[in-house]
Protein backbone atom coordinates (compact mmCIF):
# COMPACT_ATOMS: atom_id res chain seq x y z
CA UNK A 1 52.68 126.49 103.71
CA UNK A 2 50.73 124.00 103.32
CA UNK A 3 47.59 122.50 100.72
CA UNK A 4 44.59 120.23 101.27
CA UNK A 5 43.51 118.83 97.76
CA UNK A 6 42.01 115.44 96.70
CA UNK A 7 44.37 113.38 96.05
CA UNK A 8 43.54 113.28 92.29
CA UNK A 9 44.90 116.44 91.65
CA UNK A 10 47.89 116.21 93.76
CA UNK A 11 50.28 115.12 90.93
CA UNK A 12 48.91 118.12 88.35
CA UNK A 13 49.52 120.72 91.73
CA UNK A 14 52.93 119.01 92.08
CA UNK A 15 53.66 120.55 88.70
CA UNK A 16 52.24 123.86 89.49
CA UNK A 17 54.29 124.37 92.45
CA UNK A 18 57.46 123.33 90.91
CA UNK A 19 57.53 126.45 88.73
CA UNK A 20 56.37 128.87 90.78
CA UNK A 21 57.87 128.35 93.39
CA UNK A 22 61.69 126.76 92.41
CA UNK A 23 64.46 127.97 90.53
CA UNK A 24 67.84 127.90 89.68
CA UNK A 25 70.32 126.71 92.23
CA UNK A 26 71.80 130.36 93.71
CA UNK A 27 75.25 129.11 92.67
CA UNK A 28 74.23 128.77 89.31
CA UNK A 29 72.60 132.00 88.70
CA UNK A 30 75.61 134.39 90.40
CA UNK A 31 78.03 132.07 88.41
CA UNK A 32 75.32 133.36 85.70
CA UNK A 33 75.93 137.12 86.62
CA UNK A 34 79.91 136.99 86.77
CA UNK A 35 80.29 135.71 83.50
CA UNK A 36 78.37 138.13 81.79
CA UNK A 37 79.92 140.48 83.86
CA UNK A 38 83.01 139.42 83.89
CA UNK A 39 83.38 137.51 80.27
CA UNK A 40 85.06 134.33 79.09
CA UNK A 41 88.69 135.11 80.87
CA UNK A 42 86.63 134.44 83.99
CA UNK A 43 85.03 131.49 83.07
CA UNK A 44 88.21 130.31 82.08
CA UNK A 45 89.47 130.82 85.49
CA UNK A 46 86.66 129.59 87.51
CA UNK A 47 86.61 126.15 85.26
CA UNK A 48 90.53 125.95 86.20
CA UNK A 49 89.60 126.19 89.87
CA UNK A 50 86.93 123.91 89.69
CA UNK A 51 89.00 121.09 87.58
CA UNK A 52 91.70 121.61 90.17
CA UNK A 53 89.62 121.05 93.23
CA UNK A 54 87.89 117.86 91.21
CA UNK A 55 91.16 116.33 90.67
CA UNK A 56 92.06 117.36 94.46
CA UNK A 57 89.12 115.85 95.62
CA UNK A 58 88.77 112.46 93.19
CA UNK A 59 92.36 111.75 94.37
CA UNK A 60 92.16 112.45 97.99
CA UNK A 61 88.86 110.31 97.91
CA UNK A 62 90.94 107.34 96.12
CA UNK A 63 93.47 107.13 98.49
CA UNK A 64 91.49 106.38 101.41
CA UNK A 65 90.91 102.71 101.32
CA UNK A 66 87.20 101.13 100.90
CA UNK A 67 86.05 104.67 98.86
CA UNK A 68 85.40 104.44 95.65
CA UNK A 69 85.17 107.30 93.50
CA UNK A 70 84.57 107.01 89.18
CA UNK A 71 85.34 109.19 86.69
CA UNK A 72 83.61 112.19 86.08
CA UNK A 73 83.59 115.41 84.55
CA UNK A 74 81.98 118.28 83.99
CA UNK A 75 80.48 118.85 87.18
CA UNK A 76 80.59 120.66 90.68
CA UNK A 77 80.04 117.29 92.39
CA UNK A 78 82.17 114.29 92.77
CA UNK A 79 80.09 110.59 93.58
CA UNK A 80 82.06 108.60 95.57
CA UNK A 81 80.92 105.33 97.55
CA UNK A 82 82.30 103.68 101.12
CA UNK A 83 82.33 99.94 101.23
CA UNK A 84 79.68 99.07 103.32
CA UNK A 85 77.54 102.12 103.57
CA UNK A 86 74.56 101.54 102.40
CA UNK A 87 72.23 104.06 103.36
CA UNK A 88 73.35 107.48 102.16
CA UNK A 89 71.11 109.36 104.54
CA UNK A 90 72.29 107.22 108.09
CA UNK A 91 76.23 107.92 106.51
CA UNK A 92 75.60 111.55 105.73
CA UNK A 93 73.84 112.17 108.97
CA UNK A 94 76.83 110.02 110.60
CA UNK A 95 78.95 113.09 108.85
CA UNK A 96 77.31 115.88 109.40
CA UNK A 97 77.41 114.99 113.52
CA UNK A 98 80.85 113.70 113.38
CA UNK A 99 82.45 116.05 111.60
CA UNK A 100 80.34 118.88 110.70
CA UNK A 101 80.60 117.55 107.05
CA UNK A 102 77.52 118.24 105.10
CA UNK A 103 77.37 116.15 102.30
CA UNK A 104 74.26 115.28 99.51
CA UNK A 105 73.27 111.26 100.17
CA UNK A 106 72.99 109.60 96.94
CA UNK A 107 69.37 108.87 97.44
CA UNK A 108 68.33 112.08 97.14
CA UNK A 109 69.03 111.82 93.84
CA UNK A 110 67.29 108.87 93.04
CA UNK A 111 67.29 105.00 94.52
CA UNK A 112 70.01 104.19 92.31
CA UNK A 113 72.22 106.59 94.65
CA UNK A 114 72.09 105.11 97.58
CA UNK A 115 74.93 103.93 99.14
CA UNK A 116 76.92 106.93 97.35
CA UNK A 117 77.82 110.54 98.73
CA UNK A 118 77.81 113.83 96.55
CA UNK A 119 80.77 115.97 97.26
CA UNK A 120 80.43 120.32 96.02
CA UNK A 121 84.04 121.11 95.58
CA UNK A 122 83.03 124.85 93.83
CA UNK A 123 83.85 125.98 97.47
CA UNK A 124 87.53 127.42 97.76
CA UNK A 125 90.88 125.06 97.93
CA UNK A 126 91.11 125.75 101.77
CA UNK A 127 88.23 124.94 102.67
CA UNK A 128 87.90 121.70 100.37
CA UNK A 129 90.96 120.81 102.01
CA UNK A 130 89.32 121.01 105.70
CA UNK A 131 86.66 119.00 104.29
CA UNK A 132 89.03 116.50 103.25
CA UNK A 133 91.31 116.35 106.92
CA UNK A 134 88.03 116.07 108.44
CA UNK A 135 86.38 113.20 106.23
CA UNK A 136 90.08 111.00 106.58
CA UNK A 137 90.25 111.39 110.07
CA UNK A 138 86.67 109.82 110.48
CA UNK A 139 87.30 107.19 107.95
CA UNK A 140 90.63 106.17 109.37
CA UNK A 141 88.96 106.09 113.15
CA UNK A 142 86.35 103.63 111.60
């Protein structure tokens, strides 16, 4: 919906709206639910899976020549740039009509990310590795 207010309480609103109407990524909360369902032998597993599709991802990434990728961990996401893409929205756009690749821009994350590309590899191995087929074929037809 939307809000008319003077533009002097705008920012305090902002804050308002933020908590009552955001939350937790979904991912985060049923990841949430299955390990207290499920307990630590899960976790365990799911941190495997996700380590494994990092270090499928990070390496696939490396190989293709002009992306750089650093190292990370921890996370759900690789970074990775493409010499000479420097608007993360135009490239990701670019993808998304290509390829049917929908990746974060950089940008979104702050204007020290753009030019990069954020990359959710919590998905499943076969479908990471369509992502992957997809992304080299457009890279190596550019």
């Amino acid at each position: 919906g939307w809000l008319v207010v003077p533009d002097t309480l705008a920012a305090q609103l902002e804050k308002v709206i933020e908590y009552n109407f955001s939350c937790m990524f979904e991912p985060v909360q049923r990841a949430a639910a299955a390990a207290l369902i499920h307990g630590e032998d899960h976790i365990k597993s799911e941190r495997k899976k996700l380590t494994s599709n990092h270090h499928l991802l990070a390496k696939s990434l490396r190989s293709i020549e002009g992306v750089s990728v650093p190292d990370t961990g921890g996370a759900m996401y690789t970074f990775f740039k493409v010499d000479g893409q420097n608007d993360s929205v135009e490239f990701a756009k670019q993808l998304v009509n290509a390829v049917g690749l929908g990746l974060a821009p950089g940008s979104a994350f702050g204007t020290e990310g753009n030019g990069w590309l954020r990359w959710c590899h919590a998905v499943d191995k076969q479908k990471l590795t369509a992502g992957i087929e997809r992304f080299s074929k457009y890279m190596g037809k550019r």
